[in-house]
PDB file of N, CA and C in Angstrom:
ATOM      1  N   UNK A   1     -29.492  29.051  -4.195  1.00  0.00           N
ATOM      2  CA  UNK A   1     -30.497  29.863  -3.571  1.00  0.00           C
ATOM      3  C   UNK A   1     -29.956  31.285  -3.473  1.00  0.00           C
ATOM      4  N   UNK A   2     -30.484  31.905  -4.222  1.00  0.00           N
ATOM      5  CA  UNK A   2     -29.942  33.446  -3.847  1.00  0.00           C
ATOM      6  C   UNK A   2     -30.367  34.368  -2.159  1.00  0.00           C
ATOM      7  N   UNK A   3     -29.713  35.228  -2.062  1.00  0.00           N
ATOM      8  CA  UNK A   3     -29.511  35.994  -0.472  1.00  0.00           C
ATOM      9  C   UNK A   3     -30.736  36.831  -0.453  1.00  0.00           C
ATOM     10  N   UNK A   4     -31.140  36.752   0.397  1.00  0.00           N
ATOM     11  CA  UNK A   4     -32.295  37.406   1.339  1.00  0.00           C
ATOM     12  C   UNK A   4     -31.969  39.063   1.502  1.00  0.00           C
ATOM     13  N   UNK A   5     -32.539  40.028   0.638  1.00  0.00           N
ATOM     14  CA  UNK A   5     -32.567  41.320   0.561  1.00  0.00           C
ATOM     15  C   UNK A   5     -33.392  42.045   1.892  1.00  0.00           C
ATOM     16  N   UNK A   6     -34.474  41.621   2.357  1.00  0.00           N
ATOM     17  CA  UNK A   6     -35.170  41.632   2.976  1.00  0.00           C
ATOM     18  C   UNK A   6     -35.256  40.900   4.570  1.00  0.00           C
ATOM     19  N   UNK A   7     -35.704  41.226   5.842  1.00  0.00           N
ATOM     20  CA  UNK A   7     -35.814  40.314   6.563  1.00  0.00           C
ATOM     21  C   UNK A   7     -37.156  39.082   6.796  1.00  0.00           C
ATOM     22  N   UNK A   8     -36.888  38.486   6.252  1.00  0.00           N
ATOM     23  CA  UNK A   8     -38.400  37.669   5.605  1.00  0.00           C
ATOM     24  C   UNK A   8     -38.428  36.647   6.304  1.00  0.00           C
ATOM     25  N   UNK A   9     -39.214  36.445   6.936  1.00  0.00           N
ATOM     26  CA  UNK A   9     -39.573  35.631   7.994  1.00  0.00           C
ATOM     27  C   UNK A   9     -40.571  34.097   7.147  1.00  0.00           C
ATOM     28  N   UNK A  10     -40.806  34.484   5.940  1.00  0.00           N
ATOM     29  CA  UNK A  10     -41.140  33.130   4.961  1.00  0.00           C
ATOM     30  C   UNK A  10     -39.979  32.660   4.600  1.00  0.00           C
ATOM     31  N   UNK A  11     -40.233  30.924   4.647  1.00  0.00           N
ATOM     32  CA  UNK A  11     -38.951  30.046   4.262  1.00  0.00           C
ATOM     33  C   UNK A  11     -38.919  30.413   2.963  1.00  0.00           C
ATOM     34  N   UNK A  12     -37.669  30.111   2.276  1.00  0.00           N
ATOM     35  CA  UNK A  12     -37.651  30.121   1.034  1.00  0.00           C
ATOM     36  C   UNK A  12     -37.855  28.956   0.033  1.00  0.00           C
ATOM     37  N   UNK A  13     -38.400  28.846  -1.130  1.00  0.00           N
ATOM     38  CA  UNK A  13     -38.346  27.663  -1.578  1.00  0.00           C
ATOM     39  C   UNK A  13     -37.368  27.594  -2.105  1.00  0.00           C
ATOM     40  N   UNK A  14     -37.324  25.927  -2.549  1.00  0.00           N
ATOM     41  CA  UNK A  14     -36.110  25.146  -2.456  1.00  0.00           C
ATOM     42  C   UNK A  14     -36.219  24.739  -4.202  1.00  0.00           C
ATOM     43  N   UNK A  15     -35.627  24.848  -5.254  1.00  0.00           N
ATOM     44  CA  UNK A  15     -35.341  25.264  -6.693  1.00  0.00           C
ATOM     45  C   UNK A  15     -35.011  23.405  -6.733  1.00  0.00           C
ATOM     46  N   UNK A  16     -34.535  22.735  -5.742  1.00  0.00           N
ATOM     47  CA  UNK A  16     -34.349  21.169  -6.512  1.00  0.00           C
ATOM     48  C   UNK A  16     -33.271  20.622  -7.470  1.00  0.00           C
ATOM     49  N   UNK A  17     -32.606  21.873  -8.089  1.00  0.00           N
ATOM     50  CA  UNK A  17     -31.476  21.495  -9.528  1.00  0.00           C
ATOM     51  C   UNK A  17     -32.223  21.798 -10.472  1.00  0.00           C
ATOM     52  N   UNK A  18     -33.410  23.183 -10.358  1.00  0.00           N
ATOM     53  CA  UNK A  18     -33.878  23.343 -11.748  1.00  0.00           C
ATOM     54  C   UNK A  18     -34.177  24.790 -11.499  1.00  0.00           C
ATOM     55  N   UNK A  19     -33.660  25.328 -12.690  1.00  0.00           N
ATOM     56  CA  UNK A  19     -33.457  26.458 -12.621  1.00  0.00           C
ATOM     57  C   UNK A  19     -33.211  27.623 -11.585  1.00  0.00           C
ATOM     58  N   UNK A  20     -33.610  29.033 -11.669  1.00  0.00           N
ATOM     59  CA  UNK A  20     -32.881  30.261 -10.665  1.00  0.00           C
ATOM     60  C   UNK A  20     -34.090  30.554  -9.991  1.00  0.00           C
ATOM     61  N   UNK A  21     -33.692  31.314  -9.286  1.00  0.00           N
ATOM     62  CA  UNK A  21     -34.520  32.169  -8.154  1.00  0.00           C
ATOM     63  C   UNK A  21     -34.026  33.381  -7.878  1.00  0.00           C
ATOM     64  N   UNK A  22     -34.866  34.163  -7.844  1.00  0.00           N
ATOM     65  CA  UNK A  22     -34.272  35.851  -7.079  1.00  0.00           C
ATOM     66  C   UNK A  22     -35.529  36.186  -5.896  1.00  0.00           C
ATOM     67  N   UNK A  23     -34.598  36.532  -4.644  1.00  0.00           N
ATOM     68  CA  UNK A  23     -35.593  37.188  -4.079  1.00  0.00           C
ATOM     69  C   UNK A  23     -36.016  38.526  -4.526  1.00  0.00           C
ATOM     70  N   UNK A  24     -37.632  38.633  -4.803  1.00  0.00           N
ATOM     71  CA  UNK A  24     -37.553  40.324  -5.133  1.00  0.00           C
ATOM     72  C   UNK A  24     -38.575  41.360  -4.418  1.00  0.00           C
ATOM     73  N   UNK A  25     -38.740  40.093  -3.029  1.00  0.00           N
ATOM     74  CA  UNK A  25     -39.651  40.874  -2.211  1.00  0.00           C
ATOM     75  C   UNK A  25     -39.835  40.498  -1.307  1.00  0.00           C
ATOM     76  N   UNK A  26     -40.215  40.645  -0.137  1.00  0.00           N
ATOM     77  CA  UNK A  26     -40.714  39.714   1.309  1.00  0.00           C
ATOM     78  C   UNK A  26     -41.816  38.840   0.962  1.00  0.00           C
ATOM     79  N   UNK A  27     -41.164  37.689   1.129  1.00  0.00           N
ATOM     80  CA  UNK A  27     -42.072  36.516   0.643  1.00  0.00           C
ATOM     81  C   UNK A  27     -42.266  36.894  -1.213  1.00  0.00           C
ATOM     82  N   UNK A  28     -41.629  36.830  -1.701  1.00  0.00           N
ATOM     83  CA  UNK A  28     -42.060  36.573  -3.231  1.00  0.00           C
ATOM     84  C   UNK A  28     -40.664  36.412  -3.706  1.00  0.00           C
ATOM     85  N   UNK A  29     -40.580  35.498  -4.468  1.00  0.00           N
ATOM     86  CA  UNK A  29     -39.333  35.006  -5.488  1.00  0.00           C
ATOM     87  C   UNK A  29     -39.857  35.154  -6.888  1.00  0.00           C
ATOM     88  N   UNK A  30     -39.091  35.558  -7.446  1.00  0.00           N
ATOM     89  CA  UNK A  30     -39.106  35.011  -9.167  1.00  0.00           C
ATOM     90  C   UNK A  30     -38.796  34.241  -9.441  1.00  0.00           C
ATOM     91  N   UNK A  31     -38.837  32.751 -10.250  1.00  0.00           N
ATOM     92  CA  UNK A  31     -38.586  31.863 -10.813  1.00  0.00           C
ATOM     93  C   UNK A  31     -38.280  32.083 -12.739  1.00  0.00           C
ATOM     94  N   UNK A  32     -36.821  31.642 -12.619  1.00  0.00           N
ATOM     95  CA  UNK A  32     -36.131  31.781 -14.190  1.00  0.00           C
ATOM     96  C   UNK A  32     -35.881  30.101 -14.153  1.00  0.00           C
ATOM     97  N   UNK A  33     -36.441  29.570 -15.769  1.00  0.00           N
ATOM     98  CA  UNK A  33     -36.310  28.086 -16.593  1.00  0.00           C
ATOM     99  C   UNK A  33     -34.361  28.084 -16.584  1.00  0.00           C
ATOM    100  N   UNK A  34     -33.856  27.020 -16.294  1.00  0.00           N
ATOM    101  CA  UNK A  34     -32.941  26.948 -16.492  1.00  0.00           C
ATOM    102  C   UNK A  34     -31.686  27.527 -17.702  1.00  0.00           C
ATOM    103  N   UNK A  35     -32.347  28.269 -19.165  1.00  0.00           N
ATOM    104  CA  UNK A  35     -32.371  29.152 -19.807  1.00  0.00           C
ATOM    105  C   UNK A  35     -31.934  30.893 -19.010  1.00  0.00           C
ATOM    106  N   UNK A  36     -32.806  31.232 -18.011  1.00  0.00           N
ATOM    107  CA  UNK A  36     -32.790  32.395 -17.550  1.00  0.00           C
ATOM    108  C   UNK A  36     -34.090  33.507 -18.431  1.00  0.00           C
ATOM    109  N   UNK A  37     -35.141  32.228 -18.290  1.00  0.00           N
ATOM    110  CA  UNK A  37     -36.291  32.786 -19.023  1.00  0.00           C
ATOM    111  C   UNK A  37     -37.241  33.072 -17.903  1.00  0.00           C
ATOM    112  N   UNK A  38     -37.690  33.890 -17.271  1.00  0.00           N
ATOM    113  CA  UNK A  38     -38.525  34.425 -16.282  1.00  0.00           C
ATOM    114  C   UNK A  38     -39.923  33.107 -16.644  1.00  0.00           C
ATOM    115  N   UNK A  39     -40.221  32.688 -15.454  1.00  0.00           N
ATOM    116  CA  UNK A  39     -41.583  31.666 -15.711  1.00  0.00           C
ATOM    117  C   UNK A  39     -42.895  32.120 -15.037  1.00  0.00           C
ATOM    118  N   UNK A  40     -42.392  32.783 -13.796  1.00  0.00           N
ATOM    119  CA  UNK A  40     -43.265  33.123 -13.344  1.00  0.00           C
ATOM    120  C   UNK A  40     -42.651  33.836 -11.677  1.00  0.00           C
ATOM    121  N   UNK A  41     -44.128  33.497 -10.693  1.00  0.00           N
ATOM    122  CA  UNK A  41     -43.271  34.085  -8.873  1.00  0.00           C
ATOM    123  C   UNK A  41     -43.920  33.207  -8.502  1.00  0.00           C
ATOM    124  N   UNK A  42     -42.950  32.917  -6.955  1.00  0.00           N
ATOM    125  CA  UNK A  42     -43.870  31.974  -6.138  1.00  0.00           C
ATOM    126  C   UNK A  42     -44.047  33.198  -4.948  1.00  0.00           C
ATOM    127  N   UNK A  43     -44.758  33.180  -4.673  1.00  0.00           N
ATOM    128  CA  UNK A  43     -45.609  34.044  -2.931  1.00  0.00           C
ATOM    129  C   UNK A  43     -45.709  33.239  -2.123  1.00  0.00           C
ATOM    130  N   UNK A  44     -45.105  33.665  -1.094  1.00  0.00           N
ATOM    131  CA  UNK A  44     -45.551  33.044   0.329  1.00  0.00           C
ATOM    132  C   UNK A  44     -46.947  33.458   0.932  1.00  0.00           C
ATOM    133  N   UNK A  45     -47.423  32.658   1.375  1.00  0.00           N
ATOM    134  CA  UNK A  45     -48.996  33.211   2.401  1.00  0.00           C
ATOM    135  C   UNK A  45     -48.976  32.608   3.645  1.00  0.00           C
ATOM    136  N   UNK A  46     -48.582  33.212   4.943  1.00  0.00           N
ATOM    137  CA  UNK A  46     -48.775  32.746   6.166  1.00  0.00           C
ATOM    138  C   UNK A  46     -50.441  32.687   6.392  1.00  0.00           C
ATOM    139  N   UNK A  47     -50.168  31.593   6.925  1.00  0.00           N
ATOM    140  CA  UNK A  47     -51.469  30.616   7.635  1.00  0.00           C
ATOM    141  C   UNK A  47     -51.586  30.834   8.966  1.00  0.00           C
ATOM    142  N   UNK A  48     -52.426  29.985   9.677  1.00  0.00           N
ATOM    143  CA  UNK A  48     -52.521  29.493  11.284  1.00  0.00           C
ATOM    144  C   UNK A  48     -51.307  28.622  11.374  1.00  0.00           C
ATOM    145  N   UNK A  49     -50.007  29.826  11.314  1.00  0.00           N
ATOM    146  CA  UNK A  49     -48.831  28.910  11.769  1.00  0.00           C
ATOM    147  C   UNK A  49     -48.017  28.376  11.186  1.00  0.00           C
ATOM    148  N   UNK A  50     -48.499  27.906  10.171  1.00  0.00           N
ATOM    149  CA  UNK A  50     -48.024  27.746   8.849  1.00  0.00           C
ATOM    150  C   UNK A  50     -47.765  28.654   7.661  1.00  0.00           C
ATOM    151  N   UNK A  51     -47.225  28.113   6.296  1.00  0.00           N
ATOM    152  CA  UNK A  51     -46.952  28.945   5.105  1.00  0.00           C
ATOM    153  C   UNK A  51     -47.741  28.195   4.294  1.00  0.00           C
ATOM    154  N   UNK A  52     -48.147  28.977   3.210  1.00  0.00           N
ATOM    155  CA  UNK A  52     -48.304  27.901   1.743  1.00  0.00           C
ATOM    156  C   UNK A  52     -47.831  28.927   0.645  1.00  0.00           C
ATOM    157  N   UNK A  53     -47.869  28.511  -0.727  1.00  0.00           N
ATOM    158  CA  UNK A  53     -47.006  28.791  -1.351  1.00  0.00           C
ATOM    159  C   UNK A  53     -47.631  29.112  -2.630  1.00  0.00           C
ATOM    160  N   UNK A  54     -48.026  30.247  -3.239  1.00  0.00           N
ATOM    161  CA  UNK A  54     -48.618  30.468  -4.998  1.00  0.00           C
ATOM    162  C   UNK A  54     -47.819  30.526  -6.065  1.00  0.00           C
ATOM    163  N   UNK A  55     -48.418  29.635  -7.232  1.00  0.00           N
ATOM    164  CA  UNK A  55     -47.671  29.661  -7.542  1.00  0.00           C
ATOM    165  C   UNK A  55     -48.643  31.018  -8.697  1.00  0.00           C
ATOM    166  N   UNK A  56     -47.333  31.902  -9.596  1.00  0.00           N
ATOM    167  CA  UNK A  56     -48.328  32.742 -10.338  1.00  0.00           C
ATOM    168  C   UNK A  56     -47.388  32.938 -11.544  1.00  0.00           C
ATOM    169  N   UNK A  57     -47.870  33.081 -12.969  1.00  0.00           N
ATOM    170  CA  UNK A  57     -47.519  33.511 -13.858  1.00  0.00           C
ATOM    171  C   UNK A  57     -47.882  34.421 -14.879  1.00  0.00           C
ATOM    172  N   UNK A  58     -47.122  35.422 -15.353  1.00  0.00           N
ATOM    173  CA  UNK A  58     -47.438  36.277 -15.942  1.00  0.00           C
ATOM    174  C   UNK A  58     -48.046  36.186 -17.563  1.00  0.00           C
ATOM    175  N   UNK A  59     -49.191  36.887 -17.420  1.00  0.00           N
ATOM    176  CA  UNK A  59     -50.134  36.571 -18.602  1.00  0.00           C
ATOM    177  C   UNK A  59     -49.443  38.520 -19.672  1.00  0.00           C
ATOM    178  N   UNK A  60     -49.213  37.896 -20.637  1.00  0.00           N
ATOM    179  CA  UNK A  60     -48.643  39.208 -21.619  1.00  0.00           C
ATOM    180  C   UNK A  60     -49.853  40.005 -22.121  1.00  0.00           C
ATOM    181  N   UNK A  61     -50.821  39.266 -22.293  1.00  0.00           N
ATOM    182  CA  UNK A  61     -51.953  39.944 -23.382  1.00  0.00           C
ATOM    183  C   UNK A  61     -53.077  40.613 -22.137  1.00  0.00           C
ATOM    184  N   UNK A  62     -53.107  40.272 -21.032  1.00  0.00           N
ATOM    185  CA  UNK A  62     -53.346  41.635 -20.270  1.00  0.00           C
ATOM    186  C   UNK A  62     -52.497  42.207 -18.932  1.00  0.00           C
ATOM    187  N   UNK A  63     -51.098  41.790 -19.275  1.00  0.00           N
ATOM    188  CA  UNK A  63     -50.157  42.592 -18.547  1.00  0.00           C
ATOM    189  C   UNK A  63     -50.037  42.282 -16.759  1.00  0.00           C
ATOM    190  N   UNK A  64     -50.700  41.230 -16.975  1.00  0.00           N
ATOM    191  CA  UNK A  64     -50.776  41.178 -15.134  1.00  0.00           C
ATOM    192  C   UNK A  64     -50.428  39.545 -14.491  1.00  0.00           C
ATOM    193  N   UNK A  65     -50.143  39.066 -13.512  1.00  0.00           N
ATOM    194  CA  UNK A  65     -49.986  38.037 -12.790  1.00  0.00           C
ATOM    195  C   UNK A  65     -51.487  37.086 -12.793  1.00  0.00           C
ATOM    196  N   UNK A  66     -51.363  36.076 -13.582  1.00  0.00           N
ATOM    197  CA  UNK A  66     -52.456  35.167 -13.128  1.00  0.00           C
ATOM    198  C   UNK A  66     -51.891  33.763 -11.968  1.00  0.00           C
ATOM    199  N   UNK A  67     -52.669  33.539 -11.143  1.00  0.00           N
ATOM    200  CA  UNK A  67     -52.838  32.626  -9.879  1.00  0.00           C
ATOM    201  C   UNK A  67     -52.794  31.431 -10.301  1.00  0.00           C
ATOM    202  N   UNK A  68     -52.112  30.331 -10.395  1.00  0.00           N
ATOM    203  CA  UNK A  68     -52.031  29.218 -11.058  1.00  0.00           C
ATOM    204  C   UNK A  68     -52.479  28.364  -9.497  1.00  0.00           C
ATOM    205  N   UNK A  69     -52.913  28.752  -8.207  1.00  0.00           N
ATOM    206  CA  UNK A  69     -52.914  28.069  -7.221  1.00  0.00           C
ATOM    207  C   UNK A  69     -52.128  28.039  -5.951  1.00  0.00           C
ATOM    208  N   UNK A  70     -52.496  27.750  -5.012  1.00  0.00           N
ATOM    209  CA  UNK A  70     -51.610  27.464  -3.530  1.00  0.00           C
ATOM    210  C   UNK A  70     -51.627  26.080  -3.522  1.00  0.00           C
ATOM    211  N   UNK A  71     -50.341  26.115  -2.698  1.00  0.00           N
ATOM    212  CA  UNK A  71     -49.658  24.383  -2.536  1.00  0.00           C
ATOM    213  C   UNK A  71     -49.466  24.370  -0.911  1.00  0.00           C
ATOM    214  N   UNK A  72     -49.483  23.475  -0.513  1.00  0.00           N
ATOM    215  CA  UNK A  72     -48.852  23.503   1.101  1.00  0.00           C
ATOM    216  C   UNK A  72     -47.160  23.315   1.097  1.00  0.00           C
ATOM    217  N   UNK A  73     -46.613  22.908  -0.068  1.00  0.00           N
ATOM    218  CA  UNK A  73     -45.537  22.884   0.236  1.00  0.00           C
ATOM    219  C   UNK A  73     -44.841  24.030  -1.221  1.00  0.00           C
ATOM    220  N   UNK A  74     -43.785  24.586  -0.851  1.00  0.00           N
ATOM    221  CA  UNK A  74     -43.014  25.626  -1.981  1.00  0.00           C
ATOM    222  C   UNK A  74     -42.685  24.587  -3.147  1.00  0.00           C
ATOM    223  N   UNK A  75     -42.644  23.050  -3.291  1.00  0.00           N
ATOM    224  CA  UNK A  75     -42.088  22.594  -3.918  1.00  0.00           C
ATOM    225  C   UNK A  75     -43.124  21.753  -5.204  1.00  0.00           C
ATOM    226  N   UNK A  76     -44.230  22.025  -4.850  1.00  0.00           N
ATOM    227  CA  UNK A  76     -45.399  21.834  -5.688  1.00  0.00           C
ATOM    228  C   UNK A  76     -45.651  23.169  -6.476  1.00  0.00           C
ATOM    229  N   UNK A  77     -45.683  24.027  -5.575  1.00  0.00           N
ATOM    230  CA  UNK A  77     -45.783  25.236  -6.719  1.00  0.00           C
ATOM    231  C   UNK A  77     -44.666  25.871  -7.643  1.00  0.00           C
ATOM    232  N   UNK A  78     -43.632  25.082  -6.936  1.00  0.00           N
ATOM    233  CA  UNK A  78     -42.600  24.923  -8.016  1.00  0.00           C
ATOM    234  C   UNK A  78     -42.762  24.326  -9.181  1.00  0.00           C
ATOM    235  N   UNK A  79     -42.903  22.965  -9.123  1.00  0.00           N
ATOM    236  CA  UNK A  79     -43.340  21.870  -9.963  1.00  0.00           C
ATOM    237  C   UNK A  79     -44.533  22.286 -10.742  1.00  0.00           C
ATOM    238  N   UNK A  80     -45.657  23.231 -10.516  1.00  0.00           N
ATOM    239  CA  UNK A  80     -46.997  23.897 -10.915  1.00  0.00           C
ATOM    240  C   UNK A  80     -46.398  25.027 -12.163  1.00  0.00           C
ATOM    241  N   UNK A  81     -45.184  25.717 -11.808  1.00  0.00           N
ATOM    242  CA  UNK A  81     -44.789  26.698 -12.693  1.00  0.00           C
ATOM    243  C   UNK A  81     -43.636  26.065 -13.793  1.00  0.00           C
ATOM    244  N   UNK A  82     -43.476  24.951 -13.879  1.00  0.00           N
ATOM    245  CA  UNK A  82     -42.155  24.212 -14.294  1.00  0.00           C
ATOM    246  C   UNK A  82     -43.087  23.460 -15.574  1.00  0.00           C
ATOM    247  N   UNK A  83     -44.323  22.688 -15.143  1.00  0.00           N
ATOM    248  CA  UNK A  83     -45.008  22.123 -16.254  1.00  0.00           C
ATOM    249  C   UNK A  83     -46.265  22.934 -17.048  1.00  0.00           C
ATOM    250  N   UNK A  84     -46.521  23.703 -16.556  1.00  0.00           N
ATOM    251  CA  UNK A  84     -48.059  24.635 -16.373  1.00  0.00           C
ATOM    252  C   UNK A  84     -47.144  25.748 -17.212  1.00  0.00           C
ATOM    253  N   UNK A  85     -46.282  25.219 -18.636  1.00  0.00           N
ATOM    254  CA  UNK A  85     -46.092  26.190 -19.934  1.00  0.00           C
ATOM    255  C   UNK A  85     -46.789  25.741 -21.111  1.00  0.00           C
TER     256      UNK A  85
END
């Protein structure tokens, strides 16, 4: 799990034994394929109390982040950016 740049009051998700993580924002990680191939970010979204977790990946042919979904847990939208190539 890489170190907290930020004081971020979102948990971080938890990578499992598959591939990297960088924090690169309050509440947002990057996710790298065990390679060190960028896959996508997960975002945090505080709730009523709770967090949930997006997962998003970057689309090349118009340059921007598409929304692959929110999970209630960081470890589904993990799993969302891991098979969802």
């Amino acid at each position: 799990m890489s170190t907290a740049l930020w004081n971020d009051p979102a948990p971080a998700p938890r990578l499992s034994g598959w591939g990297r993580m960088t924090h690169v924002a309050a509440g947002l990680w990057r996710i790298a394929d065990p390679r060190g191939v960028v896959v996508g970010h997960i975002r945090a979204i505080a709730t009523d109390g709770d967090w949930r977790y997006a997962a998003e990946r970057f689309h090349a042919a118009s340059g921007r982040f598409r929304a692959l979904g929110e999970f209630w847990s960081s470890s589904d939208a993990l799993e969302c950016l891991r098979y969802t190539r």
